[in-house]
C-alpha atoms as a PDB file:
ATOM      1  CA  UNK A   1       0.000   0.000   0.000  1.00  0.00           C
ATOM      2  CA  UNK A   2       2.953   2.461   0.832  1.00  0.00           C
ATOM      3  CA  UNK A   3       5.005   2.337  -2.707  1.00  0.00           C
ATOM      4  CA  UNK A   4       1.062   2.941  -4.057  1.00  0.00           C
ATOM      5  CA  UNK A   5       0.694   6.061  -2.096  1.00  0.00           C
ATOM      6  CA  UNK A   6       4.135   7.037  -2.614  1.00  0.00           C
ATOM      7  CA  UNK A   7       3.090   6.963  -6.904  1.00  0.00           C
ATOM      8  CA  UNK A   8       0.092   8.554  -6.022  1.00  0.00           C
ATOM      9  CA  UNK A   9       1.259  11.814  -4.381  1.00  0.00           C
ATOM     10  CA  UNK A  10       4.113  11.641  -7.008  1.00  0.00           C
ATOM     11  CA  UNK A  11       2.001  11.719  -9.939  1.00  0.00           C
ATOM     12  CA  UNK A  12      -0.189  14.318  -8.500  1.00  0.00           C
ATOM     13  CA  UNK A  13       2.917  16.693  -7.534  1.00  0.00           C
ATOM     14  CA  UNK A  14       5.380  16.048 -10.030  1.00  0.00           C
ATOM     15  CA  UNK A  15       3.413  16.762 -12.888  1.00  0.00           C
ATOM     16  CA  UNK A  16       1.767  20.449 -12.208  1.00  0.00           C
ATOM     17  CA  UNK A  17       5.791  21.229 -10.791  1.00  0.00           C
ATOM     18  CA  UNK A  18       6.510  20.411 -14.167  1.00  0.00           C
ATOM     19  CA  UNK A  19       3.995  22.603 -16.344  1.00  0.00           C
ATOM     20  CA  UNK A  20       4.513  25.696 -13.469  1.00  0.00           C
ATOM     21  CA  UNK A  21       8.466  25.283 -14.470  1.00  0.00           C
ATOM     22  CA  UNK A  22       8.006  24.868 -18.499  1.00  0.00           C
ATOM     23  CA  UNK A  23       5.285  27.617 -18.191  1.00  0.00           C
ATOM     24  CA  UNK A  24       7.617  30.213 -17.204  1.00  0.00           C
ATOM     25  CA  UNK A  25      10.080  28.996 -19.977  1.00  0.00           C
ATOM     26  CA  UNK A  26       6.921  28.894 -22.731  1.00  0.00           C
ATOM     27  CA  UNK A  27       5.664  32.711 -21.919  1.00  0.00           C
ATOM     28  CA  UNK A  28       9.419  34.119 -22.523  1.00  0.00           C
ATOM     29  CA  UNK A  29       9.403  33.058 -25.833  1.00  0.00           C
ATOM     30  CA  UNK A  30       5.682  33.683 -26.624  1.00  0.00           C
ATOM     31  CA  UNK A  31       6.950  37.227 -25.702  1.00  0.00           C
ATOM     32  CA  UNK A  32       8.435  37.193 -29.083  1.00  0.00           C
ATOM     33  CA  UNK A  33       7.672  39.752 -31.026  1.00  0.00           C
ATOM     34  CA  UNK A  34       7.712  37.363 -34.442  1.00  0.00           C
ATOM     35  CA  UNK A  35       5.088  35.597 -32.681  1.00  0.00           C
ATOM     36  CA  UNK A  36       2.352  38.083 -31.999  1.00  0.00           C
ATOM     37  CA  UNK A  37       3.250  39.100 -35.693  1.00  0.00           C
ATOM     38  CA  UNK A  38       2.274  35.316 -36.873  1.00  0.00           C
ATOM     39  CA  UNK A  39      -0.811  35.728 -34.649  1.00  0.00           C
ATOM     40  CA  UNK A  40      -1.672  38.993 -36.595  1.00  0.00           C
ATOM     41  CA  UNK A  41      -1.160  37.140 -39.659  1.00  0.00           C
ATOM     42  CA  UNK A  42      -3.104  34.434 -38.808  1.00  0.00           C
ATOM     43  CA  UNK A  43      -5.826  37.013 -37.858  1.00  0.00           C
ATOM     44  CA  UNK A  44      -6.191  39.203 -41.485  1.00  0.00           C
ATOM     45  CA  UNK A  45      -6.201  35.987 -43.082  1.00  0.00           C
ATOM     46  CA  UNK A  46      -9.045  34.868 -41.302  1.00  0.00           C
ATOM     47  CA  UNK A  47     -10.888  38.384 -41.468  1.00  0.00           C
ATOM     48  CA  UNK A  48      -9.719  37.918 -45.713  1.00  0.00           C
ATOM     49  CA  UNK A  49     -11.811  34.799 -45.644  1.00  0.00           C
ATOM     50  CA  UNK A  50     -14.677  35.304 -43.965  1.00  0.00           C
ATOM     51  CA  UNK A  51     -15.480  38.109 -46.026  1.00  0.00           C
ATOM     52  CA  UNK A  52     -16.784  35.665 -48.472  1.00  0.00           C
ATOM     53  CA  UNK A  53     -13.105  35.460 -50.475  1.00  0.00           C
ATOM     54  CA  UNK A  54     -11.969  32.125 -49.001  1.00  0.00           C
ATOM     55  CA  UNK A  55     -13.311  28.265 -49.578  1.00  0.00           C
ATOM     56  CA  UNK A  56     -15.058  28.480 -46.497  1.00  0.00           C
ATOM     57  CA  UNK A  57     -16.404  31.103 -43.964  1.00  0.00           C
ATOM     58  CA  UNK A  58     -14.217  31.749 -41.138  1.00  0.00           C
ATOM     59  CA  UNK A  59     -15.016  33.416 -37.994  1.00  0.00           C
ATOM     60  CA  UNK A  60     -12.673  36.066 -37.123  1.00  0.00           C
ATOM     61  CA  UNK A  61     -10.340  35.273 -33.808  1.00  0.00           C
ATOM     62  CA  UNK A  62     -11.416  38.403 -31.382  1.00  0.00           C
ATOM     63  CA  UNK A  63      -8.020  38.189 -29.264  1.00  0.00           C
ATOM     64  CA  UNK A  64      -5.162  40.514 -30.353  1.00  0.00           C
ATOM     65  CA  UNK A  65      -3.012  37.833 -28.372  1.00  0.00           C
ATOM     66  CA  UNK A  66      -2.136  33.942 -29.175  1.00  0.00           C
ATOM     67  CA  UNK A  67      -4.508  32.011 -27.488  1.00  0.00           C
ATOM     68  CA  UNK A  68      -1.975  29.927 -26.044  1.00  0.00           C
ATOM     69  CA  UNK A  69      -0.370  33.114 -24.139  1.00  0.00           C
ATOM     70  CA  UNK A  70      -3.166  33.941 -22.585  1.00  0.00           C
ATOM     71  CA  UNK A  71      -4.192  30.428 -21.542  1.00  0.00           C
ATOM     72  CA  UNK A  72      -0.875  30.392 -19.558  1.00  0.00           C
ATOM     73  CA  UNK A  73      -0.621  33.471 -18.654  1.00  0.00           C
ATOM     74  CA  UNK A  74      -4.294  33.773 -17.074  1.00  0.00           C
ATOM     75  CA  UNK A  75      -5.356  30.363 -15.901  1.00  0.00           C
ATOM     76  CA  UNK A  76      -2.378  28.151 -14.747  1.00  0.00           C
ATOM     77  CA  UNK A  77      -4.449  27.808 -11.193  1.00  0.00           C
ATOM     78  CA  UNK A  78      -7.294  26.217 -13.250  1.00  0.00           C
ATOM     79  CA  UNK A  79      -5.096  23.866 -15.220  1.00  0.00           C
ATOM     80  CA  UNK A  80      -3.014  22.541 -11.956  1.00  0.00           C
ATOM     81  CA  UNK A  81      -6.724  22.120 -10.319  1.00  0.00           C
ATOM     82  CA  UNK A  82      -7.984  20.093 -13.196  1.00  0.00           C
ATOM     83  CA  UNK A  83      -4.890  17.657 -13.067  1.00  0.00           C
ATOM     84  CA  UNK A  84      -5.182  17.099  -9.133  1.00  0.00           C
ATOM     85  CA  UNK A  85      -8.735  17.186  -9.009  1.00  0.00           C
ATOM     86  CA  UNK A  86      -8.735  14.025 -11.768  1.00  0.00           C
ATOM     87  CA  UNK A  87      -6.097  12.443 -11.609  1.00  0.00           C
ATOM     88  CA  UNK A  88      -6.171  12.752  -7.879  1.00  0.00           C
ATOM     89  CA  UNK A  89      -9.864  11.279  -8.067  1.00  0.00           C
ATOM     90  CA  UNK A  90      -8.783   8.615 -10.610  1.00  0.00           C
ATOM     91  CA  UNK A  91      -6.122   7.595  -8.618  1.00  0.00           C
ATOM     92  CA  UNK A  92      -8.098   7.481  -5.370  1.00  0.00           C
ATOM     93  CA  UNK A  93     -10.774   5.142  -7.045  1.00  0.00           C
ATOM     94  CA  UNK A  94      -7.621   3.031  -8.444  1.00  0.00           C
ATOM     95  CA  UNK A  95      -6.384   2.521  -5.283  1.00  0.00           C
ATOM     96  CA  UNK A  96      -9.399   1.687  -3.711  1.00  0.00           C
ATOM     97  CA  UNK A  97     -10.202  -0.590  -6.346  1.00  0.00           C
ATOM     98  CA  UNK A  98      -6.946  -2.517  -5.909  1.00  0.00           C
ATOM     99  CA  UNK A  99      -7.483  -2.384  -2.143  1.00  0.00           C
ATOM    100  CA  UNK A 100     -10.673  -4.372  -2.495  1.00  0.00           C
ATOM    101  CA  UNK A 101      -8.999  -7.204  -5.060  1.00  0.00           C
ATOM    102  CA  UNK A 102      -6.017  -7.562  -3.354  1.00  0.00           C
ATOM    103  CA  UNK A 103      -7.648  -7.624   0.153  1.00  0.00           C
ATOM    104  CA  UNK A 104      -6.363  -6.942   3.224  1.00  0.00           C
ATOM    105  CA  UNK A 105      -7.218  -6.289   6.644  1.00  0.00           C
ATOM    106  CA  UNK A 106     -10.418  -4.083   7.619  1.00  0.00           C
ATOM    107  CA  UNK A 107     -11.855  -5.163   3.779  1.00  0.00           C
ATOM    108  CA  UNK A 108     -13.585  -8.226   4.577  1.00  0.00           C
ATOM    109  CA  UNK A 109     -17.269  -8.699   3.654  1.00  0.00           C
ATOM    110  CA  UNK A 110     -19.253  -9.431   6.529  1.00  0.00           C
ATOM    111  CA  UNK A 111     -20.866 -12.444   6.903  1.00  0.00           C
ATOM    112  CA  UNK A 112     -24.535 -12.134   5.866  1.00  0.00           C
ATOM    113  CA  UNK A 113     -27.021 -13.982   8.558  1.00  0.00           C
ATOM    114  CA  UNK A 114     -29.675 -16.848   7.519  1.00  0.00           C
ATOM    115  CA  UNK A 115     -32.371 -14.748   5.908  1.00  0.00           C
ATOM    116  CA  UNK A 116     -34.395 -17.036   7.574  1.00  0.00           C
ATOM    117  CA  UNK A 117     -32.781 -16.230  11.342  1.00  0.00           C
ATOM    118  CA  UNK A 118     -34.667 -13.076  11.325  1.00  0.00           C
ATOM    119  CA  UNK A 119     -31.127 -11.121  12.257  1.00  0.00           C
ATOM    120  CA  UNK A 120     -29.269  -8.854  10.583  1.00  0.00           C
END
């Protein structure tokens, strides 16, 4: 049970550690300015096609920033929450699950009386 708690609280931890430490490495160079000027791109060619030019209509991005910059710049707290709310969750069931087949003490079904006896 201990080296399945010991996973557990690592695969909850390590993880979001991870993203916090890449996320601060990812924003620097979405601070580029050749990025925001691909985003910009990206924009008037969408605004060029949805005018009725292009194959098909395209709705117009309303963000003068990459998506992607603000997502880590503005919600980090609900990304970390997601991962140790379900995995967390999945990996309480799991264990619980495994507790149950493998058995072990405090996890045995009680005996069920004679429905007959009249007892519980």
């Amino acid at each position: 049970m201990i080296p399945f708690v010991v996973a557990w609280t690592a695969l909850v931890v390590l993880p979001p550690v991870a993203f916090l430490r890449w996320r601060a490495e990812r924003l620097t160079s979405l601070d580029d300015p050749l990025v925001q000027q691909e985003w910009d791109r990206f924009r008037s060619d969408m605004r060029r096609q949805s005018g009725g030019t292009g194959p098909v209509q395209r709705k117009v991005p309303r963000s003068a920033e990459p998506p992607e910059k603000i997502w880590l710049r503005d919600f980090p707290g609900v990304v970390v929450a997601a991962w140790i709310v379900f995995v967390g969750g999945l990996g309480t069931v799991v264990g619980g699950l495994l507790r149950g087949a493998v058995g072990g003490p405090g996890y045995r079904l009680r005996e069920v009386s004679d429905p007959g006896s009249g007892g519980p």
